[in-house]
N, C-alpha and C. Protein backbone atom coordinates (compact mmCIF):
# COMPACT_ATOMS: atom_id res chain seq x y z
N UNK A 1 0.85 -1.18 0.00
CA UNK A 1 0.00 0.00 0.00
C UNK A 1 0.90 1.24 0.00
N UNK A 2 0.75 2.04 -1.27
CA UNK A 2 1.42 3.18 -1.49
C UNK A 2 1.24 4.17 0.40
N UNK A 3 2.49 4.98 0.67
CA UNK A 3 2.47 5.76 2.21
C UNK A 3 2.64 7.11 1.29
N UNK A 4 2.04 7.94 2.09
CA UNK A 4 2.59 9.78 2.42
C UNK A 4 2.64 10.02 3.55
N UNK A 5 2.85 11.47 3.65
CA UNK A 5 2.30 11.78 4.76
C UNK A 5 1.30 13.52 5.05
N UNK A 6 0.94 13.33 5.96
CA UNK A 6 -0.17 14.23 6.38
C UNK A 6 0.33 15.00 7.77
N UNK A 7 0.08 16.36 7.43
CA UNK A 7 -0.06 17.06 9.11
C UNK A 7 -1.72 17.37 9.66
N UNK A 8 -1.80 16.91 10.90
CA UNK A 8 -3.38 17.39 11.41
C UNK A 8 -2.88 18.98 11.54
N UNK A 9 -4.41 18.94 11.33
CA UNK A 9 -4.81 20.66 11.70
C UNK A 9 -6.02 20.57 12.41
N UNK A 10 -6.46 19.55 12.27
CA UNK A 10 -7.66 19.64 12.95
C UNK A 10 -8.35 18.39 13.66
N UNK A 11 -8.93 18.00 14.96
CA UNK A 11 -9.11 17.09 15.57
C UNK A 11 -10.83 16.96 16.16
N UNK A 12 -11.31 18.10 16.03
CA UNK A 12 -12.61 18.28 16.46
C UNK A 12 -13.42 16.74 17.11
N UNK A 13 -13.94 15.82 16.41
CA UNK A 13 -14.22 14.72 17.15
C UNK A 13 -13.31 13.56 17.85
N UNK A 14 -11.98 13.68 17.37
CA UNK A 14 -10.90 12.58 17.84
C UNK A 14 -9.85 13.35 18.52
N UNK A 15 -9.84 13.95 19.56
CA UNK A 15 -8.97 14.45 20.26
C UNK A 15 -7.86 13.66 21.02
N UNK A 16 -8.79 12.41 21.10
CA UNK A 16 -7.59 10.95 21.61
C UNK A 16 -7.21 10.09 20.37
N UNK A 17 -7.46 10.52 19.58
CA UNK A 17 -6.69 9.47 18.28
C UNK A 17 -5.70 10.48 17.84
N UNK A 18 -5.88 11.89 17.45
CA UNK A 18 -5.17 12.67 16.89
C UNK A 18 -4.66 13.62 17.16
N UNK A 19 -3.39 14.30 17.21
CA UNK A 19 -2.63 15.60 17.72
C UNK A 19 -2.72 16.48 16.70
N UNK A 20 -3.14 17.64 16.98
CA UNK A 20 -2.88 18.81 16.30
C UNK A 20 -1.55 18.96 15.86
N UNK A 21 -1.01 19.30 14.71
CA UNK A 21 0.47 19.74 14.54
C UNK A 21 1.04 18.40 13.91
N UNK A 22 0.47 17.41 14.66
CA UNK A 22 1.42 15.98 14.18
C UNK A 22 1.18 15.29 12.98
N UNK A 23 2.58 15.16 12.15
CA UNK A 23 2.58 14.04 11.29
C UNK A 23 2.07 12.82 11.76
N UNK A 24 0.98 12.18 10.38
CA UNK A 24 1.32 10.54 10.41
C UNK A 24 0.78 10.11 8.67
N UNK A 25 1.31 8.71 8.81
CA UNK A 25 1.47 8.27 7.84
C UNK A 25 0.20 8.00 7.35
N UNK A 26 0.02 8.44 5.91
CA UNK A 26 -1.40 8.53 5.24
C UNK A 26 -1.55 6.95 4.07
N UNK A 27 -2.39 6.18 4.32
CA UNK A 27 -2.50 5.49 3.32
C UNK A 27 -3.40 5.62 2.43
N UNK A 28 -2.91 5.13 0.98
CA UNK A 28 -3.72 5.58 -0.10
C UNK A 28 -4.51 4.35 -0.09
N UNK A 29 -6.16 5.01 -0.14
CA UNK A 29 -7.45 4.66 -0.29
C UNK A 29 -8.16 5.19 -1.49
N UNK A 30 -8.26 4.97 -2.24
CA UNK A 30 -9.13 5.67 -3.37
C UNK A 30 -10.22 6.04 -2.71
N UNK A 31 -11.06 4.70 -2.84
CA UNK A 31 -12.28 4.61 -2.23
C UNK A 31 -12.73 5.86 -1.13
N UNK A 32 -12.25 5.84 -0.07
CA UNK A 32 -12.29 6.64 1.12
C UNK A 32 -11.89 7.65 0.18
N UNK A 33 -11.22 8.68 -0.46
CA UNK A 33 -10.74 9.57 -0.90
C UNK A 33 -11.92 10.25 -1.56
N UNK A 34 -12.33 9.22 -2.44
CA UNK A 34 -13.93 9.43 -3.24
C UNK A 34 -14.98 10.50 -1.86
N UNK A 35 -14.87 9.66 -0.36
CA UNK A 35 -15.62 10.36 0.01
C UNK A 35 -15.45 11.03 1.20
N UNK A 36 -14.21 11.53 0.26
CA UNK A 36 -13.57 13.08 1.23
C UNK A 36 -13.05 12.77 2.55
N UNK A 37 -12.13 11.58 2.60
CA UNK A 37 -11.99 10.46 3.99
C UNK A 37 -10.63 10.47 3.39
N UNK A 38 -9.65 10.06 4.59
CA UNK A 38 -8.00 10.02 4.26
C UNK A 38 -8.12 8.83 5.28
N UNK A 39 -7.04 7.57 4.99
CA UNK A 39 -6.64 6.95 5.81
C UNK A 39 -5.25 6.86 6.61
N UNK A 40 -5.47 6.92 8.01
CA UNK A 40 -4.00 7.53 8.34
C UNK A 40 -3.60 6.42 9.67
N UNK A 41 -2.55 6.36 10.14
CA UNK A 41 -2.09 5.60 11.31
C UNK A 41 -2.57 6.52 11.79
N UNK A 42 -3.25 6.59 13.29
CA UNK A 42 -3.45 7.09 13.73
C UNK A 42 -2.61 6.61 15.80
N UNK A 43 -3.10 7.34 17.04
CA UNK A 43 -2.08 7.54 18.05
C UNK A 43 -2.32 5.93 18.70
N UNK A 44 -3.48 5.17 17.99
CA UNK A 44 -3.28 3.89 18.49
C UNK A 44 -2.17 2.57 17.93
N UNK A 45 -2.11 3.44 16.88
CA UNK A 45 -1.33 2.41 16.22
C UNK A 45 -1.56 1.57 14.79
N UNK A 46 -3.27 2.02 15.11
CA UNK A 46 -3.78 0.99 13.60
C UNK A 46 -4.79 2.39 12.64
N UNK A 47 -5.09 1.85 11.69
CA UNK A 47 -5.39 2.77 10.36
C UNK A 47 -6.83 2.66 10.40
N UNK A 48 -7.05 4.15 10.35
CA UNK A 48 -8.65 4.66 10.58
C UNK A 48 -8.74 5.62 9.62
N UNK A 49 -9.71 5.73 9.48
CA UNK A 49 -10.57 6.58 8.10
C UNK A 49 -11.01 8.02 9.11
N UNK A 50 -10.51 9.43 8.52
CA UNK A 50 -11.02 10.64 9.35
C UNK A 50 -11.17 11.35 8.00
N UNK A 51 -11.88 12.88 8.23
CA UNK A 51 -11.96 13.83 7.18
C UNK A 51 -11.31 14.20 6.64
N UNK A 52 -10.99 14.14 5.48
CA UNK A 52 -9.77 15.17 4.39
C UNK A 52 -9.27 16.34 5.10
N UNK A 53 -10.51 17.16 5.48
CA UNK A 53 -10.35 18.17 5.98
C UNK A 53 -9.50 18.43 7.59
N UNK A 54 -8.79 17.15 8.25
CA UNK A 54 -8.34 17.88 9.31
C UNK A 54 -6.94 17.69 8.45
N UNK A 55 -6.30 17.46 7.48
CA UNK A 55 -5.49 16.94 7.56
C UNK A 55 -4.76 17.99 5.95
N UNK A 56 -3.29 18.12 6.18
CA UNK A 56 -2.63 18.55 4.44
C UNK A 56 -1.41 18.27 4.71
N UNK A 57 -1.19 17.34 3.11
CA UNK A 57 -0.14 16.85 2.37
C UNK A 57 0.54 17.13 2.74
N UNK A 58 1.79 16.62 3.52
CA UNK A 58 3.17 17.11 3.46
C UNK A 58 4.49 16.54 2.64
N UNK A 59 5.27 17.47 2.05
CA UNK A 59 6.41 16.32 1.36
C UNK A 59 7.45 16.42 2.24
N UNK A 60 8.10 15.24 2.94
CA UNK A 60 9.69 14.85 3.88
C UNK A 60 10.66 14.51 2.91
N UNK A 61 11.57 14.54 3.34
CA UNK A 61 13.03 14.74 2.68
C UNK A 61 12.52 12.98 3.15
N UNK A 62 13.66 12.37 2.18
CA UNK A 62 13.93 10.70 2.61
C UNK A 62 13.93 10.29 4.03
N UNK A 63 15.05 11.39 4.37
CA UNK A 63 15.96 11.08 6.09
C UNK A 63 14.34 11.08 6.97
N UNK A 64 13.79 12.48 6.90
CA UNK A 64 12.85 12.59 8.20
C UNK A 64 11.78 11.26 7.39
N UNK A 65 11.48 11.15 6.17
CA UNK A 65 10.41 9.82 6.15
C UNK A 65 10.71 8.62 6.75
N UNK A 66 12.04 8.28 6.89
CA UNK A 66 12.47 7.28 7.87
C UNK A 66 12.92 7.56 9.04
N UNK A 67 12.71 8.99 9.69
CA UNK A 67 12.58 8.91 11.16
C UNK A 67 11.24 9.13 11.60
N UNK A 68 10.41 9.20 10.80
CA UNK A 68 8.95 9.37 11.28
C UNK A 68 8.32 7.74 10.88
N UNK A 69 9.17 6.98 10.17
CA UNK A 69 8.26 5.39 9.88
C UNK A 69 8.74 4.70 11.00
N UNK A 70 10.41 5.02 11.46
CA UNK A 70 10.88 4.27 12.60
C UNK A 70 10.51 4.80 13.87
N UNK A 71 9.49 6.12 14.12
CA UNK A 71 8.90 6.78 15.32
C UNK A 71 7.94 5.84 15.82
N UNK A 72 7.17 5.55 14.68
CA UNK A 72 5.46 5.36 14.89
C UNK A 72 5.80 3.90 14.86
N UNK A 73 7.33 3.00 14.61
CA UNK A 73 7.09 1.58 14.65
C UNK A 73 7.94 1.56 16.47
N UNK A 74 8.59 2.36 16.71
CA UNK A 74 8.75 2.28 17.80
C UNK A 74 7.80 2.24 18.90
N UNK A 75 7.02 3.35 18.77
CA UNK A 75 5.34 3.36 19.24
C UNK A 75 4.78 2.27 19.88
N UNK A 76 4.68 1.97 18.50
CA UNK A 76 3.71 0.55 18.39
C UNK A 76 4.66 -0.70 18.95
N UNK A 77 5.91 -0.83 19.10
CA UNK A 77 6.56 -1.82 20.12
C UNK A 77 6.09 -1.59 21.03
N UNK A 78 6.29 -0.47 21.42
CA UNK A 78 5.80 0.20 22.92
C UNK A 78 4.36 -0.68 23.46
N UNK A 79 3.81 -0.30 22.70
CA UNK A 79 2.18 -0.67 23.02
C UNK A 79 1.91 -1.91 23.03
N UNK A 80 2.77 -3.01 22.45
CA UNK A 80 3.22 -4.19 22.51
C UNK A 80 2.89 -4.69 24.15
């Protein structure tokens, strides 16, 4: 599954899934995209469908895309 990534801007109903300000990794969904839905890792660890709208495109240099894939897999050891 093709990755990007996304910064929130906005959290209005998920204030415990999502941080304002924070990157995470966006997976490409057509489907969901069709209806204005982004799929993203979100602060649990697993991939949930939220509004287009809290969220914009960001492009990372290589280096920070692999300190932000090895952040969120560290994470998720954690939660292990």
């Amino acid at each position: 599954m093709h990755q990007s990534f996304v910064i929130c801007l906005r959290h209005d109903d998920y204030p415990a899934s999502l941080g304002r300000r924070k990157i995470y990794v966006r997976l490409h969904d057509p489907e969901a995209e069709q209806h204005h839905y982004v799929r993203v890792i979100d602060e649990s660890g697993d991939d949930y469908l939220y509004p287009d709208a809290y969220f914009m495109a960001i492009t990372l240099s290589e280096e920070l895309q692999r300190a932000v894939i090895d952040a969120a897999y560290n994470d998720a050891r954690a939660r292990d």
